[in-house]
N, C-alpha and C. Protein backbone atom coordinates (compact mmCIF):
# COMPACT_ATOMS: atom_id res chain seq x y z
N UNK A 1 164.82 86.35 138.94
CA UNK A 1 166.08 87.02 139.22
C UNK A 1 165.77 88.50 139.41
N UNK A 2 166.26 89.16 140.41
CA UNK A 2 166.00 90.45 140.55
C UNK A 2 167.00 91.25 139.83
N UNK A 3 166.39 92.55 139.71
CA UNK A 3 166.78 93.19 138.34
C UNK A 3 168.63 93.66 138.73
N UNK A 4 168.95 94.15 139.56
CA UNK A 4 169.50 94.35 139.94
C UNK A 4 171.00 93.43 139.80
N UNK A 5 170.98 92.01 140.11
CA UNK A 5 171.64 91.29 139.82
C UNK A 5 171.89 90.90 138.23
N UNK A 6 170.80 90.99 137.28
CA UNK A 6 170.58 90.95 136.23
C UNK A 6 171.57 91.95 135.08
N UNK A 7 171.57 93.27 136.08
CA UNK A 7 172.13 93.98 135.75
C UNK A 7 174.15 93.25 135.33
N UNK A 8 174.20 92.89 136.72
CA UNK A 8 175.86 92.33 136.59
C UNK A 8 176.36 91.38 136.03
N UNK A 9 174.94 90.45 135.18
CA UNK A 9 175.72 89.24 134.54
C UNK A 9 175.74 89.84 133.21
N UNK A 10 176.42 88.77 132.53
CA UNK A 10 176.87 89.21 130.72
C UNK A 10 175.35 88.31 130.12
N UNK A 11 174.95 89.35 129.11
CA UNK A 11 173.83 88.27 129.02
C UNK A 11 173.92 87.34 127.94
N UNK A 12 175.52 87.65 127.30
CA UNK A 12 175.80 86.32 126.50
C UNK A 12 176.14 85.16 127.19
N UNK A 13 176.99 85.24 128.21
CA UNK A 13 177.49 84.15 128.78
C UNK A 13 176.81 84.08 130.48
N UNK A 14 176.11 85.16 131.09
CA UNK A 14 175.84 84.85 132.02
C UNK A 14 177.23 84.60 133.12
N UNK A 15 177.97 85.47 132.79
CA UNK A 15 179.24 85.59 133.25
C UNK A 15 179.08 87.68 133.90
N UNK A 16 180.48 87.81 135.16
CA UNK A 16 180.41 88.66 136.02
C UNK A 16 180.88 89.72 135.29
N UNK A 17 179.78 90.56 135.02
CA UNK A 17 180.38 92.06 134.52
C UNK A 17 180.89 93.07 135.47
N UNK A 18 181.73 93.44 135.54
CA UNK A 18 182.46 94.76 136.15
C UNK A 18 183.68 95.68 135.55
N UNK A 19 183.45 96.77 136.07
CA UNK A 19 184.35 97.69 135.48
C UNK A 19 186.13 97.56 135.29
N UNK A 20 186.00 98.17 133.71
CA UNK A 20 186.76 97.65 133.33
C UNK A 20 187.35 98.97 132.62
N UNK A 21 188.57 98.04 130.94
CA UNK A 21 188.83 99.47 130.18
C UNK A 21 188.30 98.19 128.95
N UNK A 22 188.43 99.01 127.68
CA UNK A 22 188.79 97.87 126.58
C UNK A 22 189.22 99.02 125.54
N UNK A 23 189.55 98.16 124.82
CA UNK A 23 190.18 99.23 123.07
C UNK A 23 188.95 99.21 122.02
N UNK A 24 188.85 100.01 122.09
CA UNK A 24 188.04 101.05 120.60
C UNK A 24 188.72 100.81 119.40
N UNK A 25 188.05 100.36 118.17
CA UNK A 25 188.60 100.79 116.90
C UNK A 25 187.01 101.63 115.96
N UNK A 26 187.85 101.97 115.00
CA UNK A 26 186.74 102.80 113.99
C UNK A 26 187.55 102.65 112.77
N UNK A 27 187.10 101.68 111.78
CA UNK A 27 187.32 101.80 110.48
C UNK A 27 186.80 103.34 109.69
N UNK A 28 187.71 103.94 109.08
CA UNK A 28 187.25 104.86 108.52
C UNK A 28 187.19 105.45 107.11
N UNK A 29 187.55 103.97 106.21
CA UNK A 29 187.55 103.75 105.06
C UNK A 29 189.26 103.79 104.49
N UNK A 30 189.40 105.23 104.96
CA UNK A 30 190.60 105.43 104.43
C UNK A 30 191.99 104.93 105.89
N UNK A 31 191.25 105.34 106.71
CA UNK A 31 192.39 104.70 108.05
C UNK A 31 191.48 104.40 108.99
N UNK A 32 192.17 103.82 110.07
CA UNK A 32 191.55 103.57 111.07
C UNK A 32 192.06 104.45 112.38
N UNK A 33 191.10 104.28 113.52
CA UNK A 33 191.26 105.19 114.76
C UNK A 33 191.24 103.66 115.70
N UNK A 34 192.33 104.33 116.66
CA UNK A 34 192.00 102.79 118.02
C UNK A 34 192.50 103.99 119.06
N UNK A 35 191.77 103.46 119.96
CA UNK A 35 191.63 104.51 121.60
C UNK A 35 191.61 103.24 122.32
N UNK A 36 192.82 103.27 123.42
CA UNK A 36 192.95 102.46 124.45
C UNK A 36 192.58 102.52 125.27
N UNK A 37 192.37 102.29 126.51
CA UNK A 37 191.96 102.25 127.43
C UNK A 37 191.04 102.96 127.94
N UNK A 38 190.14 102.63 127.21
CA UNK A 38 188.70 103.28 127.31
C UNK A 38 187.29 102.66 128.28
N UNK A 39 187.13 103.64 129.54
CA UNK A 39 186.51 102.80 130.56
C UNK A 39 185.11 101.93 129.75
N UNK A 40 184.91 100.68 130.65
CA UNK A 40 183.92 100.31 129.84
C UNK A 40 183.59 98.85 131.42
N UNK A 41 182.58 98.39 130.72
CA UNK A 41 181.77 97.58 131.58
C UNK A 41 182.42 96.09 131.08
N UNK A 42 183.27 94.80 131.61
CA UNK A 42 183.69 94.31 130.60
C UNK A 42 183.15 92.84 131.68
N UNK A 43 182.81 91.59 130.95
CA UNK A 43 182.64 90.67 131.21
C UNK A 43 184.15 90.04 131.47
N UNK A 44 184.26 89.38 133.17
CA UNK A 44 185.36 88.32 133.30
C UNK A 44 185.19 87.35 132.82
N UNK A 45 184.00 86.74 132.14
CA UNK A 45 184.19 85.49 131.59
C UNK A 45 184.38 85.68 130.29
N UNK A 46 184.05 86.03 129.43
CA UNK A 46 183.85 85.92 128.05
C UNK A 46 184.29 87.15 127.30
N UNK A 47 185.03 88.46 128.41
CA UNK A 47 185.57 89.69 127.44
C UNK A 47 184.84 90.30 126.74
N UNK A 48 183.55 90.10 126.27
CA UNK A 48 182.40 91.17 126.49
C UNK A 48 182.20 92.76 126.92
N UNK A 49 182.43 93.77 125.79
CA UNK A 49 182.19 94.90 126.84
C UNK A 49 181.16 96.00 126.04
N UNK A 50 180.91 96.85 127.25
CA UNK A 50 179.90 98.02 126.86
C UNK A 50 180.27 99.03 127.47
N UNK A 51 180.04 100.29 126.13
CA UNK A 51 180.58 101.61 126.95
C UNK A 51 179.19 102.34 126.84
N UNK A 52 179.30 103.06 128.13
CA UNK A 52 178.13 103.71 128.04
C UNK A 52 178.07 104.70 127.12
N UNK A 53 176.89 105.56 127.32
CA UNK A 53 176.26 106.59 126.34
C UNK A 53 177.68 108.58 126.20
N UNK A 54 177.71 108.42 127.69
CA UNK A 54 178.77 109.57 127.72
C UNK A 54 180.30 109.02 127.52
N UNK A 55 180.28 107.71 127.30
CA UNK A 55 181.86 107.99 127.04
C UNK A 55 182.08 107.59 125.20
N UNK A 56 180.84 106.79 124.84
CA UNK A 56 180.31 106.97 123.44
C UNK A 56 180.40 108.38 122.85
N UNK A 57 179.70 109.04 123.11
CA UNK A 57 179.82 110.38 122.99
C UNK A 57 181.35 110.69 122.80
N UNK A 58 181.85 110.98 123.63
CA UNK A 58 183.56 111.19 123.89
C UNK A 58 184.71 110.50 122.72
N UNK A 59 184.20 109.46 122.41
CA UNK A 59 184.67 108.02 120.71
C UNK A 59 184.32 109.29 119.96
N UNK A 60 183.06 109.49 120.31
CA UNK A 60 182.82 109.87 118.63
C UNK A 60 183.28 111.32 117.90
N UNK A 61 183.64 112.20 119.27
CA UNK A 61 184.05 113.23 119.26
C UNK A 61 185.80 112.97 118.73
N UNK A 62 186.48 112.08 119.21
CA UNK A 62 187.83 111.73 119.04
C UNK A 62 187.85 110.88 117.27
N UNK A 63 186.78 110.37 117.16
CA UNK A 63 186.91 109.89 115.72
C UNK A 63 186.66 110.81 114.71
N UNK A 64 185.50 111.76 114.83
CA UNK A 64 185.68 113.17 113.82
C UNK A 64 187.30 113.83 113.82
N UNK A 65 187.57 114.02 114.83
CA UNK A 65 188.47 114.40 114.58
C UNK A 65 189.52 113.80 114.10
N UNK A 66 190.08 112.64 114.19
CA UNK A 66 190.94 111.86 113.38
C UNK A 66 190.07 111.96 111.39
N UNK A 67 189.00 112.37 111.60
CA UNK A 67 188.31 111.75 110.33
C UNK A 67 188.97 113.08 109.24
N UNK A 68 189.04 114.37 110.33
CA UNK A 68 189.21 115.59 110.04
C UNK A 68 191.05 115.42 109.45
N UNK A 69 191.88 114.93 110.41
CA UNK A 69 193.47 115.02 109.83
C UNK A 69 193.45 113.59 108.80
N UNK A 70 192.31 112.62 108.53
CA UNK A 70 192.86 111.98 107.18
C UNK A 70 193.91 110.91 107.90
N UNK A 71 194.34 111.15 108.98
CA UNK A 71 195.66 109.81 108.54
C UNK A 71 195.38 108.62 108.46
N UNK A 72 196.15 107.85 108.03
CA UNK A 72 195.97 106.38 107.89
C UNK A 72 195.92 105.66 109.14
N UNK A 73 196.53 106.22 110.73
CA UNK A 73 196.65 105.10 111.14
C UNK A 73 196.78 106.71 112.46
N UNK A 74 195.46 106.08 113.67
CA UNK A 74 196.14 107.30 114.86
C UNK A 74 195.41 106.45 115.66
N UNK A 75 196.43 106.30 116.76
CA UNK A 75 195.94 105.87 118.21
C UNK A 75 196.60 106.41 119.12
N UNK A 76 195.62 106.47 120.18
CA UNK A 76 195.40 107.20 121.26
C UNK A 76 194.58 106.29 122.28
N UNK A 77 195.15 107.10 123.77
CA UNK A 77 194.68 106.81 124.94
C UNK A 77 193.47 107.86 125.19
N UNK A 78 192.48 106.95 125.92
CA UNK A 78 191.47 107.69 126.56
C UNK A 78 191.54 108.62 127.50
N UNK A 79 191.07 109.92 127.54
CA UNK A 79 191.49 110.74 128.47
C UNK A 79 189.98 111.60 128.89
């Protein structure tokens, strides 16, 4: 299989990955953080997804800061 194609299947299910969004959560002991619609790579067969490295980055920047106001419960859209 060339790499390339390799790239687009899910390699759990061997199902069609393409761009997508999915929801983020982060337990944070005391509350949790959920970010919606957060671009991501998502398998049509099996709902499978992966976010890359820069929008990782971007989670983690949005979860300090929820970690910073303490609340029990904050969600937000990806922006």
């Amino acid at each position: 299989m060339n790499r390339k194609k390799s790239k687009k299947l899910c390699p759990l299910c061997a199902g069609t990955k393409k761009t997508g969004t999915t929801t983020f959560t982060a337990d944070l002991e005391f509350g949790v953080v959920v970010v919606r619609k957060v671009p991501a790579t998502v398998c049509g067969q099996c709902g499978a997804d992966w976010i890359d490295d820069r929008i990782a980055r971007q989670l983690e920047n949005i979860v300090n800061d929820a970690r910073k106001k303490r609340l029990q419960v904050e969600v937000t859209s990806f922006s």
